[in-house]
C-alpha atoms as a PDB file:
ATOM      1  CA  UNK A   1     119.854  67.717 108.979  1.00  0.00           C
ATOM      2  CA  UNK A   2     116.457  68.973 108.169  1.00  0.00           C
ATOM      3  CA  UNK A   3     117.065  72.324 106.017  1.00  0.00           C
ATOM      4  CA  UNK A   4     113.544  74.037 107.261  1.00  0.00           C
ATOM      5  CA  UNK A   5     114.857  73.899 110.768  1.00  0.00           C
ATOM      6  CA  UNK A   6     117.834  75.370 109.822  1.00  0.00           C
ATOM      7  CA  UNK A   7     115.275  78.178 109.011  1.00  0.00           C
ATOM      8  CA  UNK A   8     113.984  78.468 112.151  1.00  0.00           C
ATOM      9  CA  UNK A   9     117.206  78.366 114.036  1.00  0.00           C
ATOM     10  CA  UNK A  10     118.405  81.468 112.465  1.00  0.00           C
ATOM     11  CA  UNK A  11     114.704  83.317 113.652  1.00  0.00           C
ATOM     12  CA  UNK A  12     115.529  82.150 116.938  1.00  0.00           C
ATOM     13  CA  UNK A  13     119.132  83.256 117.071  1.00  0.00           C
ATOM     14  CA  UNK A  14     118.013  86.754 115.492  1.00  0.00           C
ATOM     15  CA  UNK A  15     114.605  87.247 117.650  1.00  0.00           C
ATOM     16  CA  UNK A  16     116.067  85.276 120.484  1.00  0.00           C
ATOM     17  CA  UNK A  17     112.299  84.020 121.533  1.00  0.00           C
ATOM     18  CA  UNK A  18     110.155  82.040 120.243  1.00  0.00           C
ATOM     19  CA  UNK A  19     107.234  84.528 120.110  1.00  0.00           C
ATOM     20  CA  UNK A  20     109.436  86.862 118.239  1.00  0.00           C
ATOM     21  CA  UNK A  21     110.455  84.039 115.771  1.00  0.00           C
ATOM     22  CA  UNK A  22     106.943  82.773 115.134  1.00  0.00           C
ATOM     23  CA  UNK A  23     106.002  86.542 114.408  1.00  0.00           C
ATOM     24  CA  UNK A  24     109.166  86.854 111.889  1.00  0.00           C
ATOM     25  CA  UNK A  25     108.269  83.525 110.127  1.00  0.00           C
ATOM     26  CA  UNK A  26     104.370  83.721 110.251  1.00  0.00           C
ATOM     27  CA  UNK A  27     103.657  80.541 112.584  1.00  0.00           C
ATOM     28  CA  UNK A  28     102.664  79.505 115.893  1.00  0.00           C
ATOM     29  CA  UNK A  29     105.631  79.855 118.634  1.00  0.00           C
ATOM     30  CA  UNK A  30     104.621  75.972 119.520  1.00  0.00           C
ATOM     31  CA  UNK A  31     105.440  75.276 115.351  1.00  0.00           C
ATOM     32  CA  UNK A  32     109.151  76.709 116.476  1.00  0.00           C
ATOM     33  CA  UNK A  33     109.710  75.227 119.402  1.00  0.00           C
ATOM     34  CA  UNK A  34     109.409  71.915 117.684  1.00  0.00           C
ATOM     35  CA  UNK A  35     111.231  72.812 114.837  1.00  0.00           C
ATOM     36  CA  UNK A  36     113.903  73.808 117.189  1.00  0.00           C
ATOM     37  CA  UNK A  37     113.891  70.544 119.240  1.00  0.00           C
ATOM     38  CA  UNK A  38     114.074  68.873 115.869  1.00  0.00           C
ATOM     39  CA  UNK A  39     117.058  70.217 115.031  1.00  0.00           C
ATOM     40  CA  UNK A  40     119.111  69.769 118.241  1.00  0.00           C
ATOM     41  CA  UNK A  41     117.875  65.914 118.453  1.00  0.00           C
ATOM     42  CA  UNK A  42     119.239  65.521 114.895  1.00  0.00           C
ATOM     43  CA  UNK A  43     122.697  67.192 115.518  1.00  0.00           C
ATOM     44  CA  UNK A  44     122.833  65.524 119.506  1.00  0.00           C
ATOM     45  CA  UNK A  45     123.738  68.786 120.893  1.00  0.00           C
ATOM     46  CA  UNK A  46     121.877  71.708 122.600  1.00  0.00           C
ATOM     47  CA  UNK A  47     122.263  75.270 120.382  1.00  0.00           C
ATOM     48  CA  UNK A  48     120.633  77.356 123.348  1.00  0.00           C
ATOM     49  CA  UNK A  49     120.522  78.159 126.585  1.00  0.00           C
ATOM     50  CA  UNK A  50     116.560  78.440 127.827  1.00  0.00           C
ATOM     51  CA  UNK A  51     116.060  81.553 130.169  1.00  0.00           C
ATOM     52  CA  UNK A  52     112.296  82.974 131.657  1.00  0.00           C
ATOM     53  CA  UNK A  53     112.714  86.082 129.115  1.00  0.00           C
ATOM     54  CA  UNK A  54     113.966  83.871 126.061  1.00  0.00           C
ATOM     55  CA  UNK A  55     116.822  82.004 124.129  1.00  0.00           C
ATOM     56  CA  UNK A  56     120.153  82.603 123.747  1.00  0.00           C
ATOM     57  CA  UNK A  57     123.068  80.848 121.573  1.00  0.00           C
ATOM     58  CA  UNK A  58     125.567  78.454 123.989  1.00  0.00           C
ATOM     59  CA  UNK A  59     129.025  77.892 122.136  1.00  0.00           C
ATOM     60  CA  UNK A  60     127.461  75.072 119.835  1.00  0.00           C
ATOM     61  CA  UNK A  61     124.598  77.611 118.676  1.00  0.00           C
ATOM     62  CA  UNK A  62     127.291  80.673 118.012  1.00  0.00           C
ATOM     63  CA  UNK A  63     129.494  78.760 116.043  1.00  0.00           C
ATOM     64  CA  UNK A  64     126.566  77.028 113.669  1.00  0.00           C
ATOM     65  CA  UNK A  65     124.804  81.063 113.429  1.00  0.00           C
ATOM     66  CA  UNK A  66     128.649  82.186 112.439  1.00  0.00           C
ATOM     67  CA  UNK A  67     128.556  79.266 109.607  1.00  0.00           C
ATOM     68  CA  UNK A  68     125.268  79.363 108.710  1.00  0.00           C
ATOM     69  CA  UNK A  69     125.431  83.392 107.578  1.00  0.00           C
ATOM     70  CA  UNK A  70     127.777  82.613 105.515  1.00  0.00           C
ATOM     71  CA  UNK A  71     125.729  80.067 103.604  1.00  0.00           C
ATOM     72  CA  UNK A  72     122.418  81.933 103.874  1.00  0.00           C
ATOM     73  CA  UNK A  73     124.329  85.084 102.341  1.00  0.00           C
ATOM     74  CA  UNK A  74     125.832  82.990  98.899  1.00  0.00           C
ATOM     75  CA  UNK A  75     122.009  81.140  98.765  1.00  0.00           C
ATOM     76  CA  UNK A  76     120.453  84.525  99.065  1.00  0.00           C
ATOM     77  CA  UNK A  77     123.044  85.465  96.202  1.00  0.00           C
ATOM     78  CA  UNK A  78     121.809  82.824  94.314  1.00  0.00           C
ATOM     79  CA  UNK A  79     118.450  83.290  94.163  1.00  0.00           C
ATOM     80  CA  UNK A  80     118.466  87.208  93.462  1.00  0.00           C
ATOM     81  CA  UNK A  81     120.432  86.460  90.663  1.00  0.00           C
ATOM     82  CA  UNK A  82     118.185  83.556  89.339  1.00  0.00           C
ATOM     83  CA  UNK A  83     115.161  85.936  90.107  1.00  0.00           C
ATOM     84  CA  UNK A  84     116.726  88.666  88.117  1.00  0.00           C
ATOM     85  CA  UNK A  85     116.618  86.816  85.387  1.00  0.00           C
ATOM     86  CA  UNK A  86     113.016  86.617  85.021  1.00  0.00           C
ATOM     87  CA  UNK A  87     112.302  88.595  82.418  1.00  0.00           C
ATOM     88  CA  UNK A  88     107.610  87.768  82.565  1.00  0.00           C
ATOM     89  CA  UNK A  89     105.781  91.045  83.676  1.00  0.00           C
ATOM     90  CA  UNK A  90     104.232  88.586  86.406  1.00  0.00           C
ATOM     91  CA  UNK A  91     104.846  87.079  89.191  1.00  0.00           C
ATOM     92  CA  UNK A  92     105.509  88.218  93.087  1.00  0.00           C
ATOM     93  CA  UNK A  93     107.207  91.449  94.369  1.00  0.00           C
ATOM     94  CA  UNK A  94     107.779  92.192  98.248  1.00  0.00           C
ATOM     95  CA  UNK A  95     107.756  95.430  99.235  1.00  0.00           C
ATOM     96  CA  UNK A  96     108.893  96.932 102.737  1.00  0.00           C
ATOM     97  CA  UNK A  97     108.221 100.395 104.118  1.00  0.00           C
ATOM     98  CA  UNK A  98     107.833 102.233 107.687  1.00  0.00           C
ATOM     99  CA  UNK A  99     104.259 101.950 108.693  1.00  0.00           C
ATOM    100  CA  UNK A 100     103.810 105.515 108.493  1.00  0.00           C
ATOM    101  CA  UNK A 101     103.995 105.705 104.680  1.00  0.00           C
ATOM    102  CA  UNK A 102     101.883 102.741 103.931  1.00  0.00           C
ATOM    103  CA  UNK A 103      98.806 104.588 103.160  1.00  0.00           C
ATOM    104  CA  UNK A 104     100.255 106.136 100.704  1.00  0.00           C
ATOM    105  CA  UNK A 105     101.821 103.085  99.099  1.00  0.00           C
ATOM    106  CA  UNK A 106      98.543 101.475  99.113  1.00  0.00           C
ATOM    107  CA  UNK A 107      97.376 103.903  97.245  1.00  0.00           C
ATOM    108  CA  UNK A 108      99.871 103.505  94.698  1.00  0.00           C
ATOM    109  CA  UNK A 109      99.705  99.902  94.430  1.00  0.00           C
ATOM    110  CA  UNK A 110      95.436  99.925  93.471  1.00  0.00           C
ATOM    111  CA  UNK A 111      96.778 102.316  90.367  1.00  0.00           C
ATOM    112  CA  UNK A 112      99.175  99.999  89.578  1.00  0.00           C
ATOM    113  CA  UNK A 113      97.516  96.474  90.058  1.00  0.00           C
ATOM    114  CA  UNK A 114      94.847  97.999  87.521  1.00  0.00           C
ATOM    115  CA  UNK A 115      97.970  98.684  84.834  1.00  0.00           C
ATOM    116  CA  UNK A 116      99.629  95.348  85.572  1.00  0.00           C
ATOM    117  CA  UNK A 117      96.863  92.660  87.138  1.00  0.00           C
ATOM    118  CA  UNK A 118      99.290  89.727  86.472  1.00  0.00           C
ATOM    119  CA  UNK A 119     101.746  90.771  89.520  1.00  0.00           C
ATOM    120  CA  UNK A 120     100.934  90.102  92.533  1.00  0.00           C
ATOM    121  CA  UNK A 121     102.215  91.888  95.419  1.00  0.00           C
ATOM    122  CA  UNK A 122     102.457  91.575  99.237  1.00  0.00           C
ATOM    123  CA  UNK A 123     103.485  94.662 101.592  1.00  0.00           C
ATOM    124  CA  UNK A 124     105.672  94.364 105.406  1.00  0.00           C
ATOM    125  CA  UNK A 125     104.958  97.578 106.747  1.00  0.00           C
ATOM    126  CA  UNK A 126     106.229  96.984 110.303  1.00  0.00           C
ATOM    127  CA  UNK A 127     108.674  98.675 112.180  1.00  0.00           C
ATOM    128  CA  UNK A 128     111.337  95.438 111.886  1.00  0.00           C
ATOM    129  CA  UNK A 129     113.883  96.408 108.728  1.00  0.00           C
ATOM    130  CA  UNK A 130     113.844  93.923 106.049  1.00  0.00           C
ATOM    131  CA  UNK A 131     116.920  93.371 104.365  1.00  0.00           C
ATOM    132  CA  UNK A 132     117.160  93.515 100.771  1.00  0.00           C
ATOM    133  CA  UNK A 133     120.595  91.645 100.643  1.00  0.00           C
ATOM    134  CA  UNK A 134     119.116  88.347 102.307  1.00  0.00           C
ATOM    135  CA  UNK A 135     116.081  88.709  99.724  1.00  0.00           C
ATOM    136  CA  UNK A 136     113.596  89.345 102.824  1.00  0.00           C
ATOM    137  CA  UNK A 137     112.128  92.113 100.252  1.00  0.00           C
ATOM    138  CA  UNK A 138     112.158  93.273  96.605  1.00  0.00           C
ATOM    139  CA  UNK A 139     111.614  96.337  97.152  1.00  0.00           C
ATOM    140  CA  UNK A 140     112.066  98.911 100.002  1.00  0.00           C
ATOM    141  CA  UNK A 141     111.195 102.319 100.747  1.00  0.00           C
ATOM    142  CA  UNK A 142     113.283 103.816 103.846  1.00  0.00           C
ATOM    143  CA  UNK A 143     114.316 107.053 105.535  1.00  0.00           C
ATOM    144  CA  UNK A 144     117.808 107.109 105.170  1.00  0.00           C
ATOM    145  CA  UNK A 145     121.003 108.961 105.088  1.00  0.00           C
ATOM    146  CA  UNK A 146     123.238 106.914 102.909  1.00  0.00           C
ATOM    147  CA  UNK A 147     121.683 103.630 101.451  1.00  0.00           C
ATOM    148  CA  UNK A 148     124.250 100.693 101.374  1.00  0.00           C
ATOM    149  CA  UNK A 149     126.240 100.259  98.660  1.00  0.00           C
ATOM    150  CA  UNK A 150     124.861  96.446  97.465  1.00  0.00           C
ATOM    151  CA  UNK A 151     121.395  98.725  96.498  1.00  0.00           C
ATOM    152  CA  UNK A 152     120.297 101.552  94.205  1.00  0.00           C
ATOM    153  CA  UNK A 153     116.996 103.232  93.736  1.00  0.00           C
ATOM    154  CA  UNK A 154     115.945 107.420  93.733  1.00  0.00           C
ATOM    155  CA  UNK A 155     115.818 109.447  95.701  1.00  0.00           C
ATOM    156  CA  UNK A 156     112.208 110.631  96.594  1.00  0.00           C
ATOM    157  CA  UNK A 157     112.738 114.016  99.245  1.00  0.00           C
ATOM    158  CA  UNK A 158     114.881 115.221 101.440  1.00  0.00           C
ATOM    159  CA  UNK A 159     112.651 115.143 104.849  1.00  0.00           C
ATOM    160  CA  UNK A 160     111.685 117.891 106.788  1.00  0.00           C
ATOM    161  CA  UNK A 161     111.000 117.594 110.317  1.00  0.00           C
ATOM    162  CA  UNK A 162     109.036 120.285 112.766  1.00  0.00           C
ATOM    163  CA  UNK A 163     108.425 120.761 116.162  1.00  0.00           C
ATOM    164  CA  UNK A 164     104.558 120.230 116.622  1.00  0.00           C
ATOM    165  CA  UNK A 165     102.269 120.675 119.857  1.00  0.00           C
ATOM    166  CA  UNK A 166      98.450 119.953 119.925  1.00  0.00           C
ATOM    167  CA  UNK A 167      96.075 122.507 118.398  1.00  0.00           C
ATOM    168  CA  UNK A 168      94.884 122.964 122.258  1.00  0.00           C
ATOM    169  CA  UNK A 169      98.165 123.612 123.784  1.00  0.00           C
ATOM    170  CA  UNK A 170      98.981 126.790 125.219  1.00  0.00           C
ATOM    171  CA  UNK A 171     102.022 126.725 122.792  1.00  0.00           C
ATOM    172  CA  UNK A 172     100.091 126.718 119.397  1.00  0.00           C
ATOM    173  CA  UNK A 173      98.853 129.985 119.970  1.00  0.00           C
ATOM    174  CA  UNK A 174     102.062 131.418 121.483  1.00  0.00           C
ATOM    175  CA  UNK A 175     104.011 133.724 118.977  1.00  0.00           C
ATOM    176  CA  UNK A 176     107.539 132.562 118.870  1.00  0.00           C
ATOM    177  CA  UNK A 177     107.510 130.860 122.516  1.00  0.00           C
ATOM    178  CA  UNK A 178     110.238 129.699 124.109  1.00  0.00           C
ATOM    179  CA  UNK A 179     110.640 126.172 123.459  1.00  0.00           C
ATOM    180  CA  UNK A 180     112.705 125.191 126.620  1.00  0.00           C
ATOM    181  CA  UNK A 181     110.048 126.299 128.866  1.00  0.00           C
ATOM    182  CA  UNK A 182     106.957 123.491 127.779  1.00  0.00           C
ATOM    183  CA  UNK A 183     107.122 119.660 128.650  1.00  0.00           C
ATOM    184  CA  UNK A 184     108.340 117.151 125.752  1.00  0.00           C
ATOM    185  CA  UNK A 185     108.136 113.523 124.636  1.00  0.00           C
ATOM    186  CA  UNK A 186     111.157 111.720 122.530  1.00  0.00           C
ATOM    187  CA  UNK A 187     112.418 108.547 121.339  1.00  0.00           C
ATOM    188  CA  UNK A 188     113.735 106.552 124.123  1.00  0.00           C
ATOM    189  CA  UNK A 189     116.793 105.515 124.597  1.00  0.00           C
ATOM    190  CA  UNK A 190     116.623 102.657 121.922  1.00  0.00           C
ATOM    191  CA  UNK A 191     116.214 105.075 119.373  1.00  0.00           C
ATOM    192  CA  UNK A 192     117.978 107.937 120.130  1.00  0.00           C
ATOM    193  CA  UNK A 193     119.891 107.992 117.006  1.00  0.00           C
ATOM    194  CA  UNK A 194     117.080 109.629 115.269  1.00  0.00           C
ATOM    195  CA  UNK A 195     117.514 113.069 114.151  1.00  0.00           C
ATOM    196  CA  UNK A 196     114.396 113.892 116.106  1.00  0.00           C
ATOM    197  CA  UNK A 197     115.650 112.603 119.216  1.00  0.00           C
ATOM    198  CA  UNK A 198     119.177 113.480 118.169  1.00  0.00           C
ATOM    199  CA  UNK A 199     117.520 117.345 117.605  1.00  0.00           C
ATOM    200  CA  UNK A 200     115.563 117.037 120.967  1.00  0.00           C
ATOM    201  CA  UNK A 201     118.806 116.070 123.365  1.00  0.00           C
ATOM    202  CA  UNK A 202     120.799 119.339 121.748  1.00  0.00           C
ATOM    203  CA  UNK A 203     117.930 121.888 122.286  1.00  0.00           C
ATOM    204  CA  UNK A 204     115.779 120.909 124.962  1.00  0.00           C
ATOM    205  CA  UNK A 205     117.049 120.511 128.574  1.00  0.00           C
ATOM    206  CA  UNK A 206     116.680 117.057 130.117  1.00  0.00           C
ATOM    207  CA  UNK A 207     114.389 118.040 132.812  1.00  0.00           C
ATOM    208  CA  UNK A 208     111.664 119.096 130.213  1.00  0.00           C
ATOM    209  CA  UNK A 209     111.435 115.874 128.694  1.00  0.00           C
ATOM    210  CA  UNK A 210     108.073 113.765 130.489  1.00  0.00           C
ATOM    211  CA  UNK A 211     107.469 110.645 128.171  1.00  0.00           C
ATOM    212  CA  UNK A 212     110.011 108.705 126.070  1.00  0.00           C
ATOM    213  CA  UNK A 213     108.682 105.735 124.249  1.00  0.00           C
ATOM    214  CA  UNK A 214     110.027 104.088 120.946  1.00  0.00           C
ATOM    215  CA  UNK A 215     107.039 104.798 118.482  1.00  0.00           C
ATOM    216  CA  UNK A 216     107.060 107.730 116.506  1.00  0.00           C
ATOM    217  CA  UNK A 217     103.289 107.233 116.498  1.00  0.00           C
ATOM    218  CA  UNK A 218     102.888 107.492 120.172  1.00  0.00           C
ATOM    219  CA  UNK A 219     104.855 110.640 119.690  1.00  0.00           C
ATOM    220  CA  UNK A 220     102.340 111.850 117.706  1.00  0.00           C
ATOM    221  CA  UNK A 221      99.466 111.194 120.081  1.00  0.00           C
ATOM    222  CA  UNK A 222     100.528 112.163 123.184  1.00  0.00           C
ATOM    223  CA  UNK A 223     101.218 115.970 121.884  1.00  0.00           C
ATOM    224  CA  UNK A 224      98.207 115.523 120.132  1.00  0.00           C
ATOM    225  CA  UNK A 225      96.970 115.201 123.429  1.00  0.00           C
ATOM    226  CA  UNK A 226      98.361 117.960 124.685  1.00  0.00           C
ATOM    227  CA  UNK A 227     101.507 115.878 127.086  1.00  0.00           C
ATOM    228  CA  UNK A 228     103.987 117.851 125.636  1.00  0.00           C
ATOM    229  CA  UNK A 229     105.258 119.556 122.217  1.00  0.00           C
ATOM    230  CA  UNK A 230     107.776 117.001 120.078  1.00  0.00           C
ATOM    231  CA  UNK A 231     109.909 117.078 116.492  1.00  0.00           C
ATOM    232  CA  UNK A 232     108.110 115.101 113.795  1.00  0.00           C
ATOM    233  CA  UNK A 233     108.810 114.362 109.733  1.00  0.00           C
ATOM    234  CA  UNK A 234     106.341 117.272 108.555  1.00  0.00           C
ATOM    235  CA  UNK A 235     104.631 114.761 106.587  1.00  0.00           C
ATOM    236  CA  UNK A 236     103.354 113.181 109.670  1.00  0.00           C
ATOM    237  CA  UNK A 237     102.757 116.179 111.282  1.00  0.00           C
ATOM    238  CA  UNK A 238     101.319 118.516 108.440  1.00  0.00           C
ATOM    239  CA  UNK A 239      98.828 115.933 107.593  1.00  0.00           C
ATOM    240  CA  UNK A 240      97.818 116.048 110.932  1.00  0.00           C
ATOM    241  CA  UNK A 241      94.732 118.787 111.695  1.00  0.00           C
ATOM    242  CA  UNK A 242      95.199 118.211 115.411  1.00  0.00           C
ATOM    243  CA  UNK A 243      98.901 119.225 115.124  1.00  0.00           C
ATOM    244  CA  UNK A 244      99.993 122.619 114.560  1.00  0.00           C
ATOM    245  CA  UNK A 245     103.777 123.369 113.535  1.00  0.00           C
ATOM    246  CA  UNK A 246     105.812 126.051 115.803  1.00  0.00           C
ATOM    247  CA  UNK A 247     108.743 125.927 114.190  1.00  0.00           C
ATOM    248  CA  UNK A 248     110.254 124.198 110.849  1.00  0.00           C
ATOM    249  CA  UNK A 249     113.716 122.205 111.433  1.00  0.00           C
ATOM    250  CA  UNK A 250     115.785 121.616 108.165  1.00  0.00           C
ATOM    251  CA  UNK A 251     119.084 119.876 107.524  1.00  0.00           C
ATOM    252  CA  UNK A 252     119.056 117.170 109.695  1.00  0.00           C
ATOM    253  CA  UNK A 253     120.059 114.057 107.013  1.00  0.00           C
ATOM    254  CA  UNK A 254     117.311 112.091 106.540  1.00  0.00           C
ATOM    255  CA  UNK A 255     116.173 111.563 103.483  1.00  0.00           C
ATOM    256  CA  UNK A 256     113.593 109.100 101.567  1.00  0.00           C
ATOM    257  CA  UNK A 257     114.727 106.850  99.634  1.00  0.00           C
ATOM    258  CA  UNK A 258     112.977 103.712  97.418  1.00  0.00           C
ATOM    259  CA  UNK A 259     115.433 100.969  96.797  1.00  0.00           C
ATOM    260  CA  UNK A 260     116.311  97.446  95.717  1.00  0.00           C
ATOM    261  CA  UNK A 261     119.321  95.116  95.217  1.00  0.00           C
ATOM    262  CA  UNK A 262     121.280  95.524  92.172  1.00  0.00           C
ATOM    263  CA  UNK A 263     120.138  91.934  90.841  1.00  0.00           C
ATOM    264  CA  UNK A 264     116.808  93.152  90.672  1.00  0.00           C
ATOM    265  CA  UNK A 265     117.028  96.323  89.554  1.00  0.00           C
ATOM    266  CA  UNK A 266     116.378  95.404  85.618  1.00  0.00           C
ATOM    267  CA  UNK A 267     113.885  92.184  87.071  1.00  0.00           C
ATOM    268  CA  UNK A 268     110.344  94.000  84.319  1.00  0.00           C
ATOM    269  CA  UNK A 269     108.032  93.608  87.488  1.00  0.00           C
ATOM    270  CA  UNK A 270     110.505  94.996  89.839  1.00  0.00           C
ATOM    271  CA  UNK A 271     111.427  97.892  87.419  1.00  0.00           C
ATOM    272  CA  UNK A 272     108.231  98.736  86.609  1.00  0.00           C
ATOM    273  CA  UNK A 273     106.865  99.105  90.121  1.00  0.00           C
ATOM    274  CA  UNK A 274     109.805 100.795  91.303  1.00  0.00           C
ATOM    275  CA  UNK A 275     109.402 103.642  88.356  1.00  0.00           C
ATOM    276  CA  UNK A 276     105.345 103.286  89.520  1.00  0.00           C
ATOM    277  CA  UNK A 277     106.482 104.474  93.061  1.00  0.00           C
ATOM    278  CA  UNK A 278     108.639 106.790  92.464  1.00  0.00           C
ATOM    279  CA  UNK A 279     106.073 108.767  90.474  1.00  0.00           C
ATOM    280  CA  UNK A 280     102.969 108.461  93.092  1.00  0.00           C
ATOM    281  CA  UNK A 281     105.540 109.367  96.385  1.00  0.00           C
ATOM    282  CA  UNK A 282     107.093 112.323  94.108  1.00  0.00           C
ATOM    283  CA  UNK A 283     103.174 113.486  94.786  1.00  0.00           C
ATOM    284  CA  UNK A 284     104.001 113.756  97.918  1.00  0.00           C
ATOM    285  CA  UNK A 285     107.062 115.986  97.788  1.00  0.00           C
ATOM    286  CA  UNK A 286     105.734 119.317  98.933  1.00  0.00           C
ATOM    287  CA  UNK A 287     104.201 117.335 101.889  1.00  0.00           C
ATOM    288  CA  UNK A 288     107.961 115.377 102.744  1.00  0.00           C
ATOM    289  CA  UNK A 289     109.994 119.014 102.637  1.00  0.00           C
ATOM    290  CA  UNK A 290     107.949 120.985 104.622  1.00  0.00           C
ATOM    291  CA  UNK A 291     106.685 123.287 102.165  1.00  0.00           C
ATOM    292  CA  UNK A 292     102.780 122.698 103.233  1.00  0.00           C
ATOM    293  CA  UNK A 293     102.515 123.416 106.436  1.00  0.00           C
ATOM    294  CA  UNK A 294      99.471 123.126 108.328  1.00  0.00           C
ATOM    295  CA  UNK A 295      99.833 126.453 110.813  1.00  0.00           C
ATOM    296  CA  UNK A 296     102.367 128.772 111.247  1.00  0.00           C
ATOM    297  CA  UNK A 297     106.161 127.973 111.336  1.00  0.00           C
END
């Protein structure tokens, strides 16, 4: 059995289509179908069933993905441990973060590739979660309430959120208006467990709400746009001159958070950049709490 297709089995199983598996491993969806076929031709069985919206796992397929973790997780194991023993101020470190935040770690990492030109680094700033256990990322910087217990880091801010409505709407120049009366947009239902949405559900009756999508950046723009008023991090919505703030909302858990696994965490280039990072987003702190708003709240 051919390893690398074991590689792309485990994409497929996790994406479950081939698009979504060429997008996690960087190649063409015809490079994974192959792969695939490889595989099953090799082991005589079939792993999936084919359906018009994608793959799923037969029998065969569940019980090789239940065998397989277990493997991938002691290899992963392996090679954070081997990593963390690399003691050179060089070589490669991953870093993952939410898309919202990665101008600001760009920023950071120009300062720091002029202080430390022999590391080279590569950034995921989509909105799929890398996991630091399987060693899909070095480093990560999430909004979180409780980070797992396999990873330490610091604790940049506690976040903030606020409900915002374009500078336009009727709202932003409303003293104290009633916020059940205006249309809203949320989080669908795929990401209800935000405390946005979560915040949105308990105030705001049902019939108010117009749009629900699952980007927080389409959040953004459609009450930039005037569709409706919505509850964002006050860094994304402070930083926004378009936005204006009605009302500040504390104490709803989230908090950000840079982290890596505990292998890694004395790794020189991975403890350097980390301490880097943590430095340039502490910047940012006034901005993450809330305290800068950009109209009244």
């Amino acid at each position: 059995m051919d390893w690398e297709n074991v590689r792309f089995f485990l994409a497929v199983a996790r994406a479950g289509t081939l698009a979504g598996a060429g997008r996690a491993l960087n190649v063409k969806h015809s490079t994974v179908l192959r792969r695939i076929g490889s595989l099953e031709d090799s082991l005589g069985i079939k792993l999936f069933e084919r359906h018009p919206t994608g793959y799923s796992l037969n029998a065969a397929g569940r019980e090789m993905l239940e065998r397989l973790s277990v493997v991938e997780t002691d290899l992963a194991e392996i090679e954070r441990a081997m990593s963390g023993r690399d003691m050179r101020l060089s070589g490669t470190v991953r870093i993952a973060t939410v898309p919202a935040l990665a101008p600001w770690i760009c920023e950071a990492l120009v300062a720091f590739r002029a202080l430390h030109p022999s590391i080279t680094l590569e950034i995921d700033a989509s909105s799929e979660v890398l996991s630091l256990p399987r060693y899909e990322a070095d480093i990560a910087i999430r909004v979180t309430r409780k980070p797992t217990d396999s990873l330490v880091g610091r604790r940049i801010a506690t976040l903030a959120h606020g409900v915002y409505a374009g500078a336009s709407h009727p709202a932003a120049s409303t003293t104290n208006p009633d916020l059940t009366t205006y249309d809203w947009v949320t989080h669908e239902q795929s990401r209800a467990d935000t405390p946005q949405a979560r915040w949105i559900a308990q105030h705001i009756p049902a019939e108010r709400i117009v749009l629900r999508t699952n980007t927080t950046d389409l959040l953004k723009t459609s009450a930039r746009l005037g569709m409706g008023l919505t509850v964002l991090p006050c860094y994304l919505g402070d930083s926004d001159p378009s936005l204006r703030r009605l009302r500040l909302i504390s104490g709803l858990g989230a908090e950000l958070w840079l982290l890596t696994h505990r292998d890694l965490k004395d790794t020189p280039r991975v403890k350097v950049l980390v301490s880097h990072l943590a430095t340039r987003l502490a910047q940012h702190r006034p901005l993450i709490e809330g305290s800068q708003p950009n109209a009244r709240s």
